[in-house]
Protein backbone atom coordinates (compact mmCIF):
# COMPACT_ATOMS: atom_id res chain seq x y z
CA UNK A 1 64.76 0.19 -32.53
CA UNK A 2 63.86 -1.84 -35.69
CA UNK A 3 63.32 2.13 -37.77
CA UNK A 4 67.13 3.03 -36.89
CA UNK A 5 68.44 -0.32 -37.15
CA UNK A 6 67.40 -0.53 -40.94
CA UNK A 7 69.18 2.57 -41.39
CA UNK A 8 65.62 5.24 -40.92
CA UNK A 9 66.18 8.37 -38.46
CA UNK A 10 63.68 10.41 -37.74
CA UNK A 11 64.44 13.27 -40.53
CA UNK A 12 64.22 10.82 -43.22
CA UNK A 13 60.12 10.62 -42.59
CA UNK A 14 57.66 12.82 -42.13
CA UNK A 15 54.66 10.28 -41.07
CA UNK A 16 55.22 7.49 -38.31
CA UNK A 17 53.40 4.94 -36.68
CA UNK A 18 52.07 7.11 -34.20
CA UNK A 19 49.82 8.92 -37.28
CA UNK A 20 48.62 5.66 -38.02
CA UNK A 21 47.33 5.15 -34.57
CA UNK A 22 46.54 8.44 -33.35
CA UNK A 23 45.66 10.39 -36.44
CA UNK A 24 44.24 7.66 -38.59
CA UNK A 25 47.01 8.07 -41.21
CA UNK A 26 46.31 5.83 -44.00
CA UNK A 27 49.52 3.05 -43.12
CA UNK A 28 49.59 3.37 -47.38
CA UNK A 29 51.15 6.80 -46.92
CA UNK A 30 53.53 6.06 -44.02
CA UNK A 31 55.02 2.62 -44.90
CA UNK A 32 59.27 3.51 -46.30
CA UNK A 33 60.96 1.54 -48.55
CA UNK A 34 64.71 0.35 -47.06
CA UNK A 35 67.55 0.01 -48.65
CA UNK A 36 67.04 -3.60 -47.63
CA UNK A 37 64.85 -5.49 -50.72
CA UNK A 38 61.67 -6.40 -50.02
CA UNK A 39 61.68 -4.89 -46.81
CA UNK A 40 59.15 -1.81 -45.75
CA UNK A 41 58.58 -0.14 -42.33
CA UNK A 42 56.19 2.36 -41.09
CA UNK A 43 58.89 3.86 -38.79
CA UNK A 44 58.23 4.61 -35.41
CA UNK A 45 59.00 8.04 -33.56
CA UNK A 46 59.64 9.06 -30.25
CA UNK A 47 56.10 10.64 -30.31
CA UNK A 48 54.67 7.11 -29.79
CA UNK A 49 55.08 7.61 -26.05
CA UNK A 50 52.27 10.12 -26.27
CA UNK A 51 50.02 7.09 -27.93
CA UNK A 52 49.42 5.78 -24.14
CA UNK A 53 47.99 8.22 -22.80
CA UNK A 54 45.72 9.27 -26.09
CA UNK A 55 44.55 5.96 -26.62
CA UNK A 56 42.75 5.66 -23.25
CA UNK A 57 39.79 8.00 -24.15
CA UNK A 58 39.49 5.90 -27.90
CA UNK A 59 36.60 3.67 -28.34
CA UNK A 60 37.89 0.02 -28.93
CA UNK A 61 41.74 1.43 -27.99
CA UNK A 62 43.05 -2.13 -28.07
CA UNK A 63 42.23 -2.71 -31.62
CA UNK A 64 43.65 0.61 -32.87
CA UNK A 65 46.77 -1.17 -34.69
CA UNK A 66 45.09 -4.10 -36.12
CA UNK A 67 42.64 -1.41 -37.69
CA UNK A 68 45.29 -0.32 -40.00
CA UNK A 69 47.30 -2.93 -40.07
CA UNK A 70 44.84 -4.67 -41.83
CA UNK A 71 44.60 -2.47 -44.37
CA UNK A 72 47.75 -3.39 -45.92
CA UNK A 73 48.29 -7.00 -44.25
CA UNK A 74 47.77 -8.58 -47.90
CA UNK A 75 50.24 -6.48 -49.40
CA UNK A 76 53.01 -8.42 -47.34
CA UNK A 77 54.14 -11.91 -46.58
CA UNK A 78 54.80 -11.01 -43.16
CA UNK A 79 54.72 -7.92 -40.90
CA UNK A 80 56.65 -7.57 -37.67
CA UNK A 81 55.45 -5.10 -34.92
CA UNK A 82 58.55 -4.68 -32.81
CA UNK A 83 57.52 -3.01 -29.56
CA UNK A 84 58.69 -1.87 -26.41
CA UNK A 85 59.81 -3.93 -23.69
CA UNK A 86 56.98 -3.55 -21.41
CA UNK A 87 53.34 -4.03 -21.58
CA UNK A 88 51.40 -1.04 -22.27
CA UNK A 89 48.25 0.14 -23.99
CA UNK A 90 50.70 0.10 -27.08
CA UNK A 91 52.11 -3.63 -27.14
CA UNK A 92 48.79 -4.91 -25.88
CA UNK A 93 47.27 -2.97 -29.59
CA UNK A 94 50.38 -5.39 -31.09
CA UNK A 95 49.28 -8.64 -28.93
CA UNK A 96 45.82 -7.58 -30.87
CA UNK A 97 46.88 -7.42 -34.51
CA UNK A 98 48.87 -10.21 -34.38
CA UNK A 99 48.58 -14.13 -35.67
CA UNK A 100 51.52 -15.29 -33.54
CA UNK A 101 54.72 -13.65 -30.66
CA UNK A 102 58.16 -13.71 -30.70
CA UNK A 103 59.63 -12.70 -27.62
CA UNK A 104 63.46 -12.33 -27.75
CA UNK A 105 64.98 -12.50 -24.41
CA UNK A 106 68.13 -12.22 -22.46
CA UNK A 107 68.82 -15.17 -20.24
CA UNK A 108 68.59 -13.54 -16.59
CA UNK A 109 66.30 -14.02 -13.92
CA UNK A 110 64.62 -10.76 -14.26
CA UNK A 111 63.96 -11.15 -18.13
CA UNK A 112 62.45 -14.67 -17.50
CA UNK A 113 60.56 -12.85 -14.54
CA UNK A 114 59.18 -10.47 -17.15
CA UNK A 115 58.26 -13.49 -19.71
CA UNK A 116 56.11 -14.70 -17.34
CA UNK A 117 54.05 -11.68 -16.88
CA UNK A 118 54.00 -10.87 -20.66
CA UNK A 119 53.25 -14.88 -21.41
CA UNK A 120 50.10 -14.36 -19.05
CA UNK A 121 48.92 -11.02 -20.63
CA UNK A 122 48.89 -12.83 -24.31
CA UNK A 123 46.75 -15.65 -23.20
């Protein structure tokens, strides 16, 4: 939710996270500027459900984000990947292209349930 929450709906782009991934979009022509300074996205789109299941047949699939990620990783002091609450072929390609995790969580059983599994998948 981090592309609607900085005020980015889906009309407003063209190119999305998913091109980056999928179509090898340069992230140069995706990233947005926000009315927010000093803060860019690459937005995401509801397309990026499809990324699952067209990532299986890539070569290396698990190192699809950090590919272009790194391509502008310089440009930035920091760069959040804000994923999905589950652990798919997606967030595992964020677990890849990133230094360090934040994991926000609610405080009920079944969330801490859930940090355990994710916790195991990043080490």
């Amino acid at each position: 939710n981090a592309t609607s929450g900085v005020g980015i709906f889906a009309d407003d782009y063209e190119l999305s996270v998913y091109d980056c991934m999928i179509n090898d979009a340069d992230p140069h022509d995706v990233v947005l500027k926000t009315e927010t300074p000093n803060l860019d996205l690459i937005p995401s789109h509801l397309s990026l459900v499809d990324a699952e299941l067209e990532l299986v047949s890539k070569i290396r699939r698990e190192y699809v984000t950090k590919s272009f990620v790194d391509k502008i990783r310089d440009e930035y002091d920091y760069v959040f990947i804000d994923c999905l609450p589950s652990i798919g072929l997606v967030t595992v390609n964020a677990l890849t292209a990133a230094d360090s995790v934040i994991i926000p969580v609610q405080c009920e059983i079944f969330s801490l349930e859930g940090l355990g599994k994710l916790t195991s998948t990043i080490n």
